[in-house]
Protein backbone atom coordinates (compact mmCIF):
# COMPACT_ATOMS: atom_id res chain seq x y z
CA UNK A 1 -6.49 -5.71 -33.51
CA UNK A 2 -10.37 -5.62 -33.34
CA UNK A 3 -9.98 -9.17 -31.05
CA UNK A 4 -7.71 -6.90 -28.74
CA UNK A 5 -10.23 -4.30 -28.51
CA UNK A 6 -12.72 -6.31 -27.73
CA UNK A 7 -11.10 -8.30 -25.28
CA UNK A 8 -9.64 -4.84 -23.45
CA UNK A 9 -13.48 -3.37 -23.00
CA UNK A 10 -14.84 -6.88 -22.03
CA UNK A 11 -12.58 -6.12 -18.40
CA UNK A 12 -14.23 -2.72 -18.38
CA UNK A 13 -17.18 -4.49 -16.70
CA UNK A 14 -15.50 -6.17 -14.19
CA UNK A 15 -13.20 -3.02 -12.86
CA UNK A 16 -16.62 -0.76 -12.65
CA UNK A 17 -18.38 -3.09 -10.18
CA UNK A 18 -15.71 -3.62 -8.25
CA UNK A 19 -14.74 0.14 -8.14
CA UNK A 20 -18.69 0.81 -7.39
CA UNK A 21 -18.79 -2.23 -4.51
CA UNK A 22 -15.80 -1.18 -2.74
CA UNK A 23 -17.64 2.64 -2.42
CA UNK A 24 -20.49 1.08 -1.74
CA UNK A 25 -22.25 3.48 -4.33
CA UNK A 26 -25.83 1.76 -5.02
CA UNK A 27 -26.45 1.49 -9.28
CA UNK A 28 -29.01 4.42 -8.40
CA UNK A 29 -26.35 7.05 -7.04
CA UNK A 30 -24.40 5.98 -10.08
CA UNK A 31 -26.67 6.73 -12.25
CA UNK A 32 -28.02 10.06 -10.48
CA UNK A 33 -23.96 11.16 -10.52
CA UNK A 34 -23.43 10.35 -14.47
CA UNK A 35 -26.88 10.10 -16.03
CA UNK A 36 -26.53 7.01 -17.33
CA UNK A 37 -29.67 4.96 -17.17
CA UNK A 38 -29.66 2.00 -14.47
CA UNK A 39 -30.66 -0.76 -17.23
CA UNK A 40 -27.22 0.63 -19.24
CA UNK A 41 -25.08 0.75 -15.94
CA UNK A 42 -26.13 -2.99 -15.15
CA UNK A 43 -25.27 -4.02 -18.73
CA UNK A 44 -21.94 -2.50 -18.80
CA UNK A 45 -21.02 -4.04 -15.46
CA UNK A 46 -22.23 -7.36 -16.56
CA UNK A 47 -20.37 -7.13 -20.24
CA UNK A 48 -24.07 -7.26 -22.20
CA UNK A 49 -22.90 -4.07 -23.41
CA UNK A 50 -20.06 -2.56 -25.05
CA UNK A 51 -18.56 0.77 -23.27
CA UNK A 52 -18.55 4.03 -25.24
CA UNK A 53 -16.13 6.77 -24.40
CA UNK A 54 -19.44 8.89 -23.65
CA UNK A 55 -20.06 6.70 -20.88
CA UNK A 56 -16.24 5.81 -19.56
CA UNK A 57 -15.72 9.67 -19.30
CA UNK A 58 -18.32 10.59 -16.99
CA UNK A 59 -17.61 6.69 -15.23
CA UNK A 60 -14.00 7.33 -14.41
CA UNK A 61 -15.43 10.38 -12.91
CA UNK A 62 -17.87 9.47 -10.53
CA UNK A 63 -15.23 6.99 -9.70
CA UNK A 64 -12.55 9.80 -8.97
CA UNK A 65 -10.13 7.23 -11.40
CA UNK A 66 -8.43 8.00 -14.65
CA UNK A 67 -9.88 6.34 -17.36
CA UNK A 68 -6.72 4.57 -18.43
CA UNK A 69 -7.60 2.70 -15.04
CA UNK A 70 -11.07 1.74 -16.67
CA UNK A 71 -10.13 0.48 -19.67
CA UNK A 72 -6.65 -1.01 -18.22
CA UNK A 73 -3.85 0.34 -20.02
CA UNK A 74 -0.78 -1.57 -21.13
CA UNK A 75 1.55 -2.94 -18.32
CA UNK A 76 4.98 -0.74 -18.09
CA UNK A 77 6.65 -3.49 -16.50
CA UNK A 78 6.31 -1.36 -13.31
CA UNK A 79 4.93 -3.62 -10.67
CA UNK A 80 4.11 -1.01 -8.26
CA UNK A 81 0.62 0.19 -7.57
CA UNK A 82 -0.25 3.79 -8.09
CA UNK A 83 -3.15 4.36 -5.15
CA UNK A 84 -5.18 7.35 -6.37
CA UNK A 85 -8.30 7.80 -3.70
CA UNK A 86 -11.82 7.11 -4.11
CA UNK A 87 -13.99 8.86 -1.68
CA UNK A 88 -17.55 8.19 -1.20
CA UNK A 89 -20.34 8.19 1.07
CA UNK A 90 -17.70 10.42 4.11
CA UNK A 91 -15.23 7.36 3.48
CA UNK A 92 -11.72 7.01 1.61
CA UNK A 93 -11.09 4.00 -0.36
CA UNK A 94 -7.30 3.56 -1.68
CA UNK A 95 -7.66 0.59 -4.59
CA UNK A 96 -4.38 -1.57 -3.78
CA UNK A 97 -4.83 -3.82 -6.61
CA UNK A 98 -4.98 -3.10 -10.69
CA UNK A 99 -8.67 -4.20 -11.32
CA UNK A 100 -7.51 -6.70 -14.34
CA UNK A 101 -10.25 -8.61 -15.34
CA UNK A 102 -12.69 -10.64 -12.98
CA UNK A 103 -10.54 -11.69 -10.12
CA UNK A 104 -9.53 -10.64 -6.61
CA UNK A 105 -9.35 -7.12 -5.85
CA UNK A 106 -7.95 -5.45 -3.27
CA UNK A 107 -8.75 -1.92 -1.25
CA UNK A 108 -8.19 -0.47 1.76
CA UNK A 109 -10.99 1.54 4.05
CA UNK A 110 -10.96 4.53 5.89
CA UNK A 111 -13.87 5.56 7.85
CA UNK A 112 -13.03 8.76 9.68
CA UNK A 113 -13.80 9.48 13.66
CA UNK A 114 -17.69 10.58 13.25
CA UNK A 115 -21.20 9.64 14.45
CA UNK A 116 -21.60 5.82 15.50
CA UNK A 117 -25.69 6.75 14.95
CA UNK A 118 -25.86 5.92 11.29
CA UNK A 119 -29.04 3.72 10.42
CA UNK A 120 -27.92 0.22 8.49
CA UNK A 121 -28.80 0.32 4.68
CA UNK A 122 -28.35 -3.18 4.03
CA UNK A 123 -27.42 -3.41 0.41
CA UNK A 124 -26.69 -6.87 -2.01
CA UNK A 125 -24.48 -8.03 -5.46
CA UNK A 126 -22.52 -10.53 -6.87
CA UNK A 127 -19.33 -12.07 -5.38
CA UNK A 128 -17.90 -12.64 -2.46
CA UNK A 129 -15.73 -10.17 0.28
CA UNK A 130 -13.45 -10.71 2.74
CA UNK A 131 -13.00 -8.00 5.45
CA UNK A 132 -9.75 -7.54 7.79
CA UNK A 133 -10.15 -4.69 10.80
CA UNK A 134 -6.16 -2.54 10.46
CA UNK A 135 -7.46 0.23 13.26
CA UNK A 136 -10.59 0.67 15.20
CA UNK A 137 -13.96 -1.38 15.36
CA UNK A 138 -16.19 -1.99 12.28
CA UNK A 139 -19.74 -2.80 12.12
CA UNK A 140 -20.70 -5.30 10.04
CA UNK A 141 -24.94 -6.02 9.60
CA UNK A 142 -25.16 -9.09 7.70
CA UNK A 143 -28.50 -10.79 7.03
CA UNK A 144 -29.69 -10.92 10.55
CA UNK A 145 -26.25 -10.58 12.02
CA UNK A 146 -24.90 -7.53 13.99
CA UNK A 147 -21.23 -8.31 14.69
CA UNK A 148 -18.34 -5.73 15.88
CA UNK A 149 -15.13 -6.47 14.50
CA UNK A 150 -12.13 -5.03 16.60
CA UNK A 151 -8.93 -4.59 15.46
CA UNK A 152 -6.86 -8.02 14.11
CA UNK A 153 -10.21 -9.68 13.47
CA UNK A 154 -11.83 -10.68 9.62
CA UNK A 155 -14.81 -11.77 8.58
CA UNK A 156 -15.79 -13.55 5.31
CA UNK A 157 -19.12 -13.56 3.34
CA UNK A 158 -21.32 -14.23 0.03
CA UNK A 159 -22.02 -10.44 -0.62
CA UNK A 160 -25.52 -11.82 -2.16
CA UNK A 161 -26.80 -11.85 1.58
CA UNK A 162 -27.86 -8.01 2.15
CA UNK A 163 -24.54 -5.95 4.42
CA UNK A 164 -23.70 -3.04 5.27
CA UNK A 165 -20.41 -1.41 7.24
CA UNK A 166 -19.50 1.43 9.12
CA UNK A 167 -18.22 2.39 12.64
CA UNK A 168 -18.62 0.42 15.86
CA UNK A 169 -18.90 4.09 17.42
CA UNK A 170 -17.38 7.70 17.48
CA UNK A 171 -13.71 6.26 16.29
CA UNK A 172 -11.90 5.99 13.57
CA UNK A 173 -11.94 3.10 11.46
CA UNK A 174 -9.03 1.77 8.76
CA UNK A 175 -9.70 -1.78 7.22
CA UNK A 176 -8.84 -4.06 4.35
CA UNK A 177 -11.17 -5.85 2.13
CA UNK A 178 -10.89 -8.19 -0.96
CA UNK A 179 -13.88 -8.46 -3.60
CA UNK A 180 -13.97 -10.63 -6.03
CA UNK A 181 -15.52 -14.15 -7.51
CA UNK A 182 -14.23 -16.97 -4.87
CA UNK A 183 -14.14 -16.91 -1.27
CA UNK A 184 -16.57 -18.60 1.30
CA UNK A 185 -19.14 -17.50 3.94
CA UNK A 186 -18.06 -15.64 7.31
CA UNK A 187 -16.57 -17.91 10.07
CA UNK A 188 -16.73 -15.00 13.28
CA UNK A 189 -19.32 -14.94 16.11
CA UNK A 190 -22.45 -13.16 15.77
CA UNK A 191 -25.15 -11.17 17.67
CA UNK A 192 -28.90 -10.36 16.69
CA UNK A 193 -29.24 -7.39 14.60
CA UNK A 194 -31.64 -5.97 16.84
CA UNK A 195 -29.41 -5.17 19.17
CA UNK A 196 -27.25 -2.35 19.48
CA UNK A 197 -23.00 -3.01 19.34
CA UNK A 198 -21.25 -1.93 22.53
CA UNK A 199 -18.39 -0.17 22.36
CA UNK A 200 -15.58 -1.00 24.97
């Protein structure tokens, strides 16, 4: 029983990185939104440090997820994914995948019609991503990369170089991505990141 418990909370870890990634919520905002010091956030997401239900409560929270998503409740045989919406930072993110443990997971992106002035804040972590454009153009900054991505196009990269996405310009945006532990560097065309993306 213990060996069960302990192997249920070591996936904890895993399923609040990826959750925080796919927001793109920096360890900071965490922390400011739940109070729970940046040393104890990294540990947890890591697995240095066993989760408490004093810190899953205010987690699953921030996260806008119930916390049987957190600490992965037992399968129902049901193989259908319940989305429930995480929004963060003006955008939607619907989690299409159950979070188990440390592999691939799966969201989808919506960045509503808004401002195309938004300033870059390049950002970095562990893993890899893989980003598919459903609707619209995304932005993608990577390292010293400014590269537009319309509609039908995907890019792939080492999320350890610093990123950031948004809009192209003034449109909505929907796209896919996929976090997780394997996957290899981008393969699209690039710009400088000096310059501005043009909007057709």
């Amino acid at each position: 029983m213990e060996s069960d418990i302990d192997e249920t909370l070591a996936l904890v870890g895993p399923r609040l990185k990826a959750l925080r990634t796919a927001s793109n919520t920096t360890l900071q905002e965490l922390s400011s939104q739940t109070g729970i010091s940046l040393s104890t956030l990294s540990r947890l997401e890591s697995g240095q440090r066993r989760p408490t239900l004093e810190q899953l409560l205010p987690l699953a929270r921030a996260h806008q997820v119930p916390l049987d998503d957190l600490v992965g409740a037992p399968a129902t045989g049901d193989p259908r994914i319940h989305i429930k919406p995480i929004k963060s930072n003006g955008m939607t993110v619907l989690p299409l995948s159950r979070g188990s443990g440390s592999g691939l997971q799966a969201f989808k992106h919506l960045l509503p019609a808004g401002s195309d002035r938004t300033i870059p804040d390049l950002r970095t972590h562990e893993g890899y991503e893989w980003i598919y454009v459903l609707k619209g153009k995304l932005r993608l900054c990577l390292g010293d990369h400014d590269i537009t991505l319309k509609s039908g196009e995907a890019a792939e990269f080492n999320t350890k170089t610093p990123h950031w996405f948004g809009r192209a310009n003034s449109e909505a945006v929907e796209f896919l991505t996929l976090f997780g532990p394997q996957g290899e560097r981008m393969h699209v065309r690039a710009k400088p990141v000096s310059k501005s993306p043009k909007s057709n």
